[in-house]
Protein backbone atom coordinates (compact mmCIF):
# COMPACT_ATOMS: atom_id res chain seq x y z
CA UNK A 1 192.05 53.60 78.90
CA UNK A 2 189.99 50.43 78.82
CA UNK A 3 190.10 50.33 74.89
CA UNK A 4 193.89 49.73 74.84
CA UNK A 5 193.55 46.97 77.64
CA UNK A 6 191.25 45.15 75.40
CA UNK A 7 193.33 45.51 72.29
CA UNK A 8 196.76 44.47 74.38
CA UNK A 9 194.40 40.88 76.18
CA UNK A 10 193.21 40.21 71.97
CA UNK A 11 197.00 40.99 70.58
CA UNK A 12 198.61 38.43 72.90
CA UNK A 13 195.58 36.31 73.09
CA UNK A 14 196.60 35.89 69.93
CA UNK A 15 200.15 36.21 70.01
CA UNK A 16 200.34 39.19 67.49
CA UNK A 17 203.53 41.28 67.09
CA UNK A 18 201.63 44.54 65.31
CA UNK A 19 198.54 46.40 65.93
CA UNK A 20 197.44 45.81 61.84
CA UNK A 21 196.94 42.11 62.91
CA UNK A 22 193.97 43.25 65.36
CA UNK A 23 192.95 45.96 62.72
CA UNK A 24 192.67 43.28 59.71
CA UNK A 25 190.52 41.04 61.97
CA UNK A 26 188.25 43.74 62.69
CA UNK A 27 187.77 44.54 59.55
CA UNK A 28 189.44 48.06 60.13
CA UNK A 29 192.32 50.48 59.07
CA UNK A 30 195.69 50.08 60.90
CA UNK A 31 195.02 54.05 61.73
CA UNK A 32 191.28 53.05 63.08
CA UNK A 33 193.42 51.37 66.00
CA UNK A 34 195.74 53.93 66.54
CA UNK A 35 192.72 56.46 67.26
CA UNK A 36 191.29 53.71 69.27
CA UNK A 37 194.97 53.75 71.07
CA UNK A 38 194.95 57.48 71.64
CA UNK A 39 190.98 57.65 72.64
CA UNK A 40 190.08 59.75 69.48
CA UNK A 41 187.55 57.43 68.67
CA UNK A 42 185.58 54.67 70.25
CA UNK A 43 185.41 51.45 69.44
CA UNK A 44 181.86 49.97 69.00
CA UNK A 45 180.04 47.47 71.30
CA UNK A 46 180.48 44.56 68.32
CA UNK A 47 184.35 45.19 68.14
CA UNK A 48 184.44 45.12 72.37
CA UNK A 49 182.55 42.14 71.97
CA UNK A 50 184.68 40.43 69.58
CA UNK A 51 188.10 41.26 71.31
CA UNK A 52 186.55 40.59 74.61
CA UNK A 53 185.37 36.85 73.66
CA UNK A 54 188.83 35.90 71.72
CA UNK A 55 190.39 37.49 74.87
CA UNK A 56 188.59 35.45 77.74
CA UNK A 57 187.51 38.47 79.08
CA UNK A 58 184.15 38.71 79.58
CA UNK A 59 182.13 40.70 77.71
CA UNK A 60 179.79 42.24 79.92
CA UNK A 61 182.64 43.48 81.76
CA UNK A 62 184.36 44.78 79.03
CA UNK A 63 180.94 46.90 77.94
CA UNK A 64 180.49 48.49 81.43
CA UNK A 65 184.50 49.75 81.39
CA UNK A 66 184.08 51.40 77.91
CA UNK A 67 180.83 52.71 78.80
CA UNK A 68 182.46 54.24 81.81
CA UNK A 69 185.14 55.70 79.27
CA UNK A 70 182.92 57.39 76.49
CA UNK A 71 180.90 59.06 79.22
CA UNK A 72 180.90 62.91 78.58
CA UNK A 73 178.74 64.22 81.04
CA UNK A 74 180.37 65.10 84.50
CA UNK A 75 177.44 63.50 86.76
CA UNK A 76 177.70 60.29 84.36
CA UNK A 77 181.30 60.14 84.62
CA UNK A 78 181.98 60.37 88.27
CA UNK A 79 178.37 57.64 87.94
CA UNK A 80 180.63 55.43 86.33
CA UNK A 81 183.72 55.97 88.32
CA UNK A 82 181.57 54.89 91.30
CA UNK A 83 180.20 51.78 89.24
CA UNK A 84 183.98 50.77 87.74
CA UNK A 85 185.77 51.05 91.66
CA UNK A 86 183.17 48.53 93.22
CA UNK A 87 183.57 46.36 90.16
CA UNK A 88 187.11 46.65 90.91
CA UNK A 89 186.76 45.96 94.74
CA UNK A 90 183.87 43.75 95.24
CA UNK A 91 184.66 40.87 92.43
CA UNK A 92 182.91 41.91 89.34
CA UNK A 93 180.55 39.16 89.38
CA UNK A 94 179.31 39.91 92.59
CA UNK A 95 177.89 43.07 91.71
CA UNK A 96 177.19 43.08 87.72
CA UNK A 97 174.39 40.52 88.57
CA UNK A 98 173.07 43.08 90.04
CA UNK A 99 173.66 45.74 88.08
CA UNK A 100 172.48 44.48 84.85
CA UNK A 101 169.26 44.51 86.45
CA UNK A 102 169.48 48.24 86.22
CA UNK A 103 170.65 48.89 82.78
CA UNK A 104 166.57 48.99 81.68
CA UNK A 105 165.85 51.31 83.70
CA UNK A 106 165.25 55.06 82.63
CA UNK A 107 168.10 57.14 83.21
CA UNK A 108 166.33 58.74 86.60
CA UNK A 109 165.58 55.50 88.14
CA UNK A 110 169.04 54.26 87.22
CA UNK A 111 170.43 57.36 88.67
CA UNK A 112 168.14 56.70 92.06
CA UNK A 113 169.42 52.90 91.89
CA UNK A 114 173.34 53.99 90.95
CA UNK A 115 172.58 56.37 94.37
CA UNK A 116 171.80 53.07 96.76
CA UNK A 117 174.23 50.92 95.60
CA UNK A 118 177.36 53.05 95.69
């Protein structure tokens, strides 16, 4: 999961022994991270931002994988899948300059566009 590959780059990012550490900075209940840890809940776009930034990840990345994870529909998932292994094998700036073109399209055109570049 994505979420605890953020939380692990923030916690030694900032050389943090415990989990409460990243909770208190968020603003958060140690148990909020432990859900996060276990994917029973999802952490929000702010929160990915934050760790993401005080991570020196970047952020954009860091939105696409955890939009890839809380994907529930089948189609969107395998979508995603698709979008996450050419991130993974093309350099991610390569393509996200392209694909953040697409995130304003409607869902059918992005689906259309999704179907050319993968």
């Amino acid at each position: 999961m994505y979420q605890n590959q953020l939380l692990d780059a923030y916690k030694t990012a900032k050389n943090y022994v415990q989990d409460k550490q990243i909770a208190h900075d968020l603003a958060v209940g140690a148990s909020r991270i432990s859900e996060y840890r276990s994917g029973k809940r999802q952490m929000s776009d702010t929160q990915a931002i934050f760790l993401a930034e005080n991570s020196n990840i970047d952020p954009h990345q860091a939105l696409i994988y955890l939009a890839a994870e809380r994907a529930k529909d089948y189609k969107a998932q395998q979508l995603w899948n698709d979008i996450t292994a050419k991130l993974g094998s093309q350099g991610f700036w390569g393509l996200v300059l392209g694909f953040t073109g697409f995130l304003a399209l409607h869902e059918q055109e992005l689906e259309c566009a999704l179907y050319v570049l993968c």
